[in-house]
C-alpha atoms as a PDB file:
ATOM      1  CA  UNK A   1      76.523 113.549  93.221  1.00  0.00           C
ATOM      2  CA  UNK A   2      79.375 112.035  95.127  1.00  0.00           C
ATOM      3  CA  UNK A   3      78.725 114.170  98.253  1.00  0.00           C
ATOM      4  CA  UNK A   4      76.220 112.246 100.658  1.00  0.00           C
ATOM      5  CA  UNK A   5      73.056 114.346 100.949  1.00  0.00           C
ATOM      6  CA  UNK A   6      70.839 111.086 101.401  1.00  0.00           C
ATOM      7  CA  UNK A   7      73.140 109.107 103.952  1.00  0.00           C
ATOM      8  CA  UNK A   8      70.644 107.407 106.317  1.00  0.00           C
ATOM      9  CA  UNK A   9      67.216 107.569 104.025  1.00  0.00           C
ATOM     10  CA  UNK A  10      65.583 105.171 102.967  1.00  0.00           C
ATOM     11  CA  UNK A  11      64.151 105.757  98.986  1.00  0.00           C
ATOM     12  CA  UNK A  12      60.984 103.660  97.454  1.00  0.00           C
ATOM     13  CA  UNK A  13      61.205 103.098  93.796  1.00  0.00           C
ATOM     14  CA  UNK A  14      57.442 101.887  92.711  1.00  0.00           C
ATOM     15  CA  UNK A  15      57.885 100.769  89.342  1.00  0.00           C
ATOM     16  CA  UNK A  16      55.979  97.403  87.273  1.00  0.00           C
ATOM     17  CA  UNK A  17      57.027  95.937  83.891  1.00  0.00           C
ATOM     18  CA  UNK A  18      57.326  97.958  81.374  1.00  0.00           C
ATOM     19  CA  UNK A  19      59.014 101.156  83.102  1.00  0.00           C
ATOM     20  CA  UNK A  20      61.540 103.143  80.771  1.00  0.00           C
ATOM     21  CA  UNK A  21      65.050 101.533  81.736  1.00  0.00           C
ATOM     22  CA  UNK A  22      66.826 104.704  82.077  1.00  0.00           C
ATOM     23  CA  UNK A  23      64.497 106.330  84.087  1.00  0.00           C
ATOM     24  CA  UNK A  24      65.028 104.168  86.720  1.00  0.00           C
ATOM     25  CA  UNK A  25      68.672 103.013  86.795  1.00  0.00           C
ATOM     26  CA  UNK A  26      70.319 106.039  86.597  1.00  0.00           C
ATOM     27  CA  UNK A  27      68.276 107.934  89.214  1.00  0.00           C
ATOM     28  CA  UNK A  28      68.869 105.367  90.975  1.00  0.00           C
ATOM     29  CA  UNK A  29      72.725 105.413  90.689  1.00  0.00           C
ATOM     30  CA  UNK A  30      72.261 108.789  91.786  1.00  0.00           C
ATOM     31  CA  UNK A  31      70.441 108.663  94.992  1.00  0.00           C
ATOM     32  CA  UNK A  32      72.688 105.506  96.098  1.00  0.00           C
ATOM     33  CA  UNK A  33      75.980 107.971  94.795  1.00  0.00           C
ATOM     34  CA  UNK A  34      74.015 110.505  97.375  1.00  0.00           C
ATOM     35  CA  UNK A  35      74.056 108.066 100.367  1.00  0.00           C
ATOM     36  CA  UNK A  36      70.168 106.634 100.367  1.00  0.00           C
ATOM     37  CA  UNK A  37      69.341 103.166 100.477  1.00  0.00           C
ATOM     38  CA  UNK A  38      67.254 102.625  97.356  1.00  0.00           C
ATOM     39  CA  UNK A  39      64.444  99.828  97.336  1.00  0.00           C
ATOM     40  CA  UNK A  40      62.887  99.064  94.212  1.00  0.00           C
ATOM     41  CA  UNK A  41      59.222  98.398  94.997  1.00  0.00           C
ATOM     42  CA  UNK A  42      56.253  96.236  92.847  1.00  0.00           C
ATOM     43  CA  UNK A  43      53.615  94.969  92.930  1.00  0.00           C
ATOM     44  CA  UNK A  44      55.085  91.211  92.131  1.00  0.00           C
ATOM     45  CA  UNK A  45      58.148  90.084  93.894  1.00  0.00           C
ATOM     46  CA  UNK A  46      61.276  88.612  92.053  1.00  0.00           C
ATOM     47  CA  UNK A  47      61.914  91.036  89.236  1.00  0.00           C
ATOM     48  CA  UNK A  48      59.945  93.306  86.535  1.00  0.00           C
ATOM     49  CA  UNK A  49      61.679  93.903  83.302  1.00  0.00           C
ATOM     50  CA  UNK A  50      62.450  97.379  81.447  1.00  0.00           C
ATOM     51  CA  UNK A  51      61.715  98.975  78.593  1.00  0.00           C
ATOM     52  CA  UNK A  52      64.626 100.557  76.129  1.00  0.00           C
ATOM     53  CA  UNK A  53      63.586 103.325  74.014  1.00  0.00           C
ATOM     54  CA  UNK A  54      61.823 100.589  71.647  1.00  0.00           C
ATOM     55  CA  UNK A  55      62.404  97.033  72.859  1.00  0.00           C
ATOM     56  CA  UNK A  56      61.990  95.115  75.648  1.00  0.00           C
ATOM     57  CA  UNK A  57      65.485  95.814  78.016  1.00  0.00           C
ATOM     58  CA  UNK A  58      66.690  94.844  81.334  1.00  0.00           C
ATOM     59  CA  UNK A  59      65.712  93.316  84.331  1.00  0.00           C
ATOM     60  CA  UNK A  60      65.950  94.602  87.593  1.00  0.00           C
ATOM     61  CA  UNK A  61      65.625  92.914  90.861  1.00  0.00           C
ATOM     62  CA  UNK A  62      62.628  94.100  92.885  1.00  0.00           C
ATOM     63  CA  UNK A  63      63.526  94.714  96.728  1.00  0.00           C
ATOM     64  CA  UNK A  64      60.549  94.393  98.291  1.00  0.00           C
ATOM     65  CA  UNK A  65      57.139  93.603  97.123  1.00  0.00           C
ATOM     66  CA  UNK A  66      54.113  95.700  97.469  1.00  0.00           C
ATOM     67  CA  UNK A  67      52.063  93.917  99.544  1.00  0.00           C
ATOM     68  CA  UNK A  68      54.733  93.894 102.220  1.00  0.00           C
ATOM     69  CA  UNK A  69      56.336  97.695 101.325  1.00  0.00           C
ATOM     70  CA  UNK A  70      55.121 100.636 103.936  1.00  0.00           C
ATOM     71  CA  UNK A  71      55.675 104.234 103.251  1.00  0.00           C
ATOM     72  CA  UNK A  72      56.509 105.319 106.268  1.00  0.00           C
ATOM     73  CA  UNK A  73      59.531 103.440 106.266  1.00  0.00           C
ATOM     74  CA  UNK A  74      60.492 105.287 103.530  1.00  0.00           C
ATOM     75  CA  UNK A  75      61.880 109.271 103.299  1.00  0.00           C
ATOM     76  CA  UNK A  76      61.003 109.397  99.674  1.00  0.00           C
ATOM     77  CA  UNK A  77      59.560 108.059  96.564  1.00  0.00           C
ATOM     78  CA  UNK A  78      60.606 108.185  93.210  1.00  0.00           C
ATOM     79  CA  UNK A  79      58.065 107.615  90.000  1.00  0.00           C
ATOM     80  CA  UNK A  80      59.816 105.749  86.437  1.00  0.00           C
ATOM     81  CA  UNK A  81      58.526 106.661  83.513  1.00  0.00           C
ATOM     82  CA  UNK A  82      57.803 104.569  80.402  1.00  0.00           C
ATOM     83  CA  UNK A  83      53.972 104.176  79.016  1.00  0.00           C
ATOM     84  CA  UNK A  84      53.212 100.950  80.223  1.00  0.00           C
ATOM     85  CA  UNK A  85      54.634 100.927  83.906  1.00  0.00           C
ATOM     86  CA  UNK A  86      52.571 104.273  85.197  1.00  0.00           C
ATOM     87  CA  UNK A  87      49.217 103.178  83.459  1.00  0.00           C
ATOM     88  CA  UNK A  88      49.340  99.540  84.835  1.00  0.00           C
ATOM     89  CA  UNK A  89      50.339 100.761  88.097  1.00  0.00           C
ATOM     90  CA  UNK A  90      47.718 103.445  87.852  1.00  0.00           C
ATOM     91  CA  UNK A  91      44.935 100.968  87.579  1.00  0.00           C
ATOM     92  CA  UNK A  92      46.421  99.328  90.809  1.00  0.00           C
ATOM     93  CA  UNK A  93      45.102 100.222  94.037  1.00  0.00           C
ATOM     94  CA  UNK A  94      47.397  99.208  96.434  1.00  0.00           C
ATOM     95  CA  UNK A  95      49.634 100.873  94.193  1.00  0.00           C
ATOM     96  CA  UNK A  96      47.750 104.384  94.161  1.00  0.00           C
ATOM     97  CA  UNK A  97      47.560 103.813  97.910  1.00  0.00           C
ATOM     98  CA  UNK A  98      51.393 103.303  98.662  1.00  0.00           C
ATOM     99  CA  UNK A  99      51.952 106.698  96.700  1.00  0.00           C
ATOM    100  CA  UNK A 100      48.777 108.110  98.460  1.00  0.00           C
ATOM    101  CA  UNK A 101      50.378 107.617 101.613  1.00  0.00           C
ATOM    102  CA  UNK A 102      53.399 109.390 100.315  1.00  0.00           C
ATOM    103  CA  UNK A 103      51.462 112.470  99.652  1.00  0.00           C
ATOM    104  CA  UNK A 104      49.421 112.265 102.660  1.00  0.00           C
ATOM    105  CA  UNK A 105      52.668 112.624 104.592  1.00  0.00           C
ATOM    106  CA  UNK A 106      53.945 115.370 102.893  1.00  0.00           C
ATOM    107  CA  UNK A 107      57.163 113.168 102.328  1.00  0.00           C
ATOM    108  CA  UNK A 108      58.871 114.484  98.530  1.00  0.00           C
ATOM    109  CA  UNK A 109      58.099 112.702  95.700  1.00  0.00           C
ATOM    110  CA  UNK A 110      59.624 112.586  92.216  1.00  0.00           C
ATOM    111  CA  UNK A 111      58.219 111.859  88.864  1.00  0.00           C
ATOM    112  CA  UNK A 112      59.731 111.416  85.255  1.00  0.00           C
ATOM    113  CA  UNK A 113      57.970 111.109  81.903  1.00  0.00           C
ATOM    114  CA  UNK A 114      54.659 109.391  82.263  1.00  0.00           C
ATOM    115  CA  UNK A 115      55.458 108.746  85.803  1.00  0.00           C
ATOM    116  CA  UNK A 116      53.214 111.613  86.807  1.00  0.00           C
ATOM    117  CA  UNK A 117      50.487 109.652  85.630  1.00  0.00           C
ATOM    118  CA  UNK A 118      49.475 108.039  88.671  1.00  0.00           C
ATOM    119  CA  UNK A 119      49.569 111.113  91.159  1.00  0.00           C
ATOM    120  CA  UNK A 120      46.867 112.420  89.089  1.00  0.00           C
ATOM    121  CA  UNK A 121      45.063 109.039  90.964  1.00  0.00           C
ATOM    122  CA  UNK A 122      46.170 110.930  94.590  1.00  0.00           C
ATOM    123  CA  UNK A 123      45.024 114.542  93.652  1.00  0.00           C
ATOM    124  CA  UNK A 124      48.624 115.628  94.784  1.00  0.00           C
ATOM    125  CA  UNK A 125      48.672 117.857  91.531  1.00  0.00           C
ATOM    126  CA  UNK A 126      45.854 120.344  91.862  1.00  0.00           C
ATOM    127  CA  UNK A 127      47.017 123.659  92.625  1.00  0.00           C
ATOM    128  CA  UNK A 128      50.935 122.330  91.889  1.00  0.00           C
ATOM    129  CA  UNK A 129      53.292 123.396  89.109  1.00  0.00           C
ATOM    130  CA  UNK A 130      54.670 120.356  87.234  1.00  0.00           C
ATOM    131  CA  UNK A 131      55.786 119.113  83.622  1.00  0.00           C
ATOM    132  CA  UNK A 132      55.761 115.656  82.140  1.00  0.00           C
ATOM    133  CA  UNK A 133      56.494 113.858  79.385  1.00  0.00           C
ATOM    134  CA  UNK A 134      53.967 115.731  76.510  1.00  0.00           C
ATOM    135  CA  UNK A 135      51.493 113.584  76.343  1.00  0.00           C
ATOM    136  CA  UNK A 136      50.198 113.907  80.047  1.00  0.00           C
ATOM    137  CA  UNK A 137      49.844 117.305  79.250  1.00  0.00           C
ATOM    138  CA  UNK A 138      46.387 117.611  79.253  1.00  0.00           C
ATOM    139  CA  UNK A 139      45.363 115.351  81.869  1.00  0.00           C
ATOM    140  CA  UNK A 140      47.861 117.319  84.305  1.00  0.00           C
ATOM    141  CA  UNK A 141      45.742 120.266  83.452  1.00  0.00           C
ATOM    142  CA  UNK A 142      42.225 118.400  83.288  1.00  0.00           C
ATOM    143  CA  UNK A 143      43.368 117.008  86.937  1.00  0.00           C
ATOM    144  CA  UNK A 144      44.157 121.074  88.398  1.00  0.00           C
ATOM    145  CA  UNK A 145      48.445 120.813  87.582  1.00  0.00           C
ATOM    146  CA  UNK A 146      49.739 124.372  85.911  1.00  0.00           C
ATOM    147  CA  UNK A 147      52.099 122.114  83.245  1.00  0.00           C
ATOM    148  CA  UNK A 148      55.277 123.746  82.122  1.00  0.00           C
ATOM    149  CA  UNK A 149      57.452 123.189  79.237  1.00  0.00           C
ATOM    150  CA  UNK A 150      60.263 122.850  81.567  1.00  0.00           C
ATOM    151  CA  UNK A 151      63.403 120.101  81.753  1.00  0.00           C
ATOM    152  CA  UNK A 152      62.428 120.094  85.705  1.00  0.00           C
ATOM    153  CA  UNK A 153      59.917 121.417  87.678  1.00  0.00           C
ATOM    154  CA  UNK A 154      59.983 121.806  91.390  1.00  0.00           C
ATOM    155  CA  UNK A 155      56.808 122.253  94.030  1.00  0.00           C
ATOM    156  CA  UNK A 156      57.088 122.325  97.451  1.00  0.00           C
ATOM    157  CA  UNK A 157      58.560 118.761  97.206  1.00  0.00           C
ATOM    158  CA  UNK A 158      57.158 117.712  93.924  1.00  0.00           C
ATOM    159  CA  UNK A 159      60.126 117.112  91.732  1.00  0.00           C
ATOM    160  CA  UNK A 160      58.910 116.743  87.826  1.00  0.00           C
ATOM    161  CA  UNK A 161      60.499 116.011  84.583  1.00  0.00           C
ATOM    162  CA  UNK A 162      59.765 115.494  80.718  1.00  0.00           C
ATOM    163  CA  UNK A 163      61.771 113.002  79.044  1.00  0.00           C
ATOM    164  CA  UNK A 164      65.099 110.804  79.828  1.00  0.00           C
ATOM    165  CA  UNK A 165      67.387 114.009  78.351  1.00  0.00           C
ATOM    166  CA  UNK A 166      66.292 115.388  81.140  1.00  0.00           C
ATOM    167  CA  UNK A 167      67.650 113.244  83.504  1.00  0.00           C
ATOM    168  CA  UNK A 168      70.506 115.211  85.341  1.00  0.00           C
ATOM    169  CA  UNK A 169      68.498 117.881  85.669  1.00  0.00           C
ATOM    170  CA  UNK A 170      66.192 115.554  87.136  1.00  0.00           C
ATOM    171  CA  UNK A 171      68.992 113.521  89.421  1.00  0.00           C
ATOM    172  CA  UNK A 172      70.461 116.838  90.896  1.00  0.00           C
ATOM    173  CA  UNK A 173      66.836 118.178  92.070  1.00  0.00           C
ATOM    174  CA  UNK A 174      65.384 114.938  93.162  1.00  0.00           C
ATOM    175  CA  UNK A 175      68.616 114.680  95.653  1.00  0.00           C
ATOM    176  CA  UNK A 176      67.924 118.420  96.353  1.00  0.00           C
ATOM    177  CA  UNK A 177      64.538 118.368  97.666  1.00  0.00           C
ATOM    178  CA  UNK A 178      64.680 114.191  99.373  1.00  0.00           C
ATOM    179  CA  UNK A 179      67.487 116.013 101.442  1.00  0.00           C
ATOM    180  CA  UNK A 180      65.087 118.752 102.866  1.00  0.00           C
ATOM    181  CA  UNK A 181      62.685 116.034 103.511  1.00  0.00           C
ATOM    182  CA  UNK A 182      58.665 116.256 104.758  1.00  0.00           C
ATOM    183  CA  UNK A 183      57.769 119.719 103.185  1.00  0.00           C
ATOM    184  CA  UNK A 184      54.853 121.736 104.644  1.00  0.00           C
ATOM    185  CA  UNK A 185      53.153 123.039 102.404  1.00  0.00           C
ATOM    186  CA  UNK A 186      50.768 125.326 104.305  1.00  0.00           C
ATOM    187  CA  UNK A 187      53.597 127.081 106.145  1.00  0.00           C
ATOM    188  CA  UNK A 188      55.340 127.485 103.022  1.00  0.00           C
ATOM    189  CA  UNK A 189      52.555 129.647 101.437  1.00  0.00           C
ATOM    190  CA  UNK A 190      51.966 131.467 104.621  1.00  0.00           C
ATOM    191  CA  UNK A 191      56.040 132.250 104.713  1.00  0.00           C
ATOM    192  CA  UNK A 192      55.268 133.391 101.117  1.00  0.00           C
ATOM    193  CA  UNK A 193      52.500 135.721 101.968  1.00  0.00           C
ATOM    194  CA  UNK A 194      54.121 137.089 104.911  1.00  0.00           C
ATOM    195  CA  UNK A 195      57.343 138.060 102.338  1.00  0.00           C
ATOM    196  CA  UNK A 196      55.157 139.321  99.605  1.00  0.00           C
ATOM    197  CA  UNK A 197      53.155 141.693 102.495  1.00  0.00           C
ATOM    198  CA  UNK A 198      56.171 143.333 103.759  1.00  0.00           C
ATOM    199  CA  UNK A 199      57.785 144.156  99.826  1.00  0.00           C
END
């Protein structure tokens, strides 16, 4: 993690109360080890406060507040998990927009635990191979995701994990795919078609 894959990027963190504490701090050690610039993004300014395993935990200082965050200032997002953070922010629009605009750009994203939840909002995961933590399992599906029992899952920029064990697994490919960057998608399958036609 030392070596500075993300020097010069800029990396949104869209997170609200209630977000599982270390599911944000240490990927966010890591992309800052990598080089980024991390901003924590939400939708109230000062700061939103953490959940540990089964308590309320720390606070962490939001960097820039919704209203006045824009995604294409940004190389890359990255989702927290925890149960309360992803559903509030799931019933936020501006929210669901900021990440919308994220997918829309083809910029990577990555999500942990229930963090997925609110790309199901976007419609980023029909058609996309991705895990979560267990519970989303079905709604993945419902919404068009093939889930896997996986500790990470990678699509064509999509970087997906289960649970906060799974975290350096998580780190290494979230810093993997924010340093390719904007991922197209279409080319990619047609690259894969063209390989498959000439086996």
């Amino acid at each position: 993690m030392a070596s500075q894959h993300l020097k010069g990027q800029r990396v949104a963190i869209l997170t609200t109360d209630g977000f599982e504490q270390s599911e944000l701090l240490e990927p966010r050690k890591a992309l800052e080890a990598a080089g980024a610039q991390v901003d924590v993004v939400a939708p109230k300014g000062g700061s939103v406060k953490g959940w540990n395993h089964t308590d309320w935990g720390e606070t962490v200082k939001v960097d820039v507040e919704l209203s006045e965050a824009h995604a294409d200032e940004y190389a890359a997002l990255m989702l927290p998990g925890g149960v309360m953070n992803p559903d509030r922010l799931r019933m936020d629009e501006e929210a669901v927009q900021f990440v919308q605009s994220f997918v829309d750009a083809r910029k990577p994203i990555a999500a942990i635990c229930h963090g997925p939840q609110i790309l199901i909002e976007t419609g980023v995961v029909k058609g996309r191979q991705m895990t979560s933590w267990p519970s989303l399992k079905t709604d993945l599906i419902n919404a068009g995701a093939q889930w896997m029992d996986q500790e990470v899952v990678t699509d064509q920029g999509l970087v997906t994990s289960r649970k906060p064990a799974d975290i350096p697994a998580f780190n290494r490919k979230m810093i993997e795919e924010f340093a390719e960057g904007v991922h197209d998608r279409s080319a990619r399958r047609n690259r894969s078609a063209s390989a498959e036609s000439q086996v």
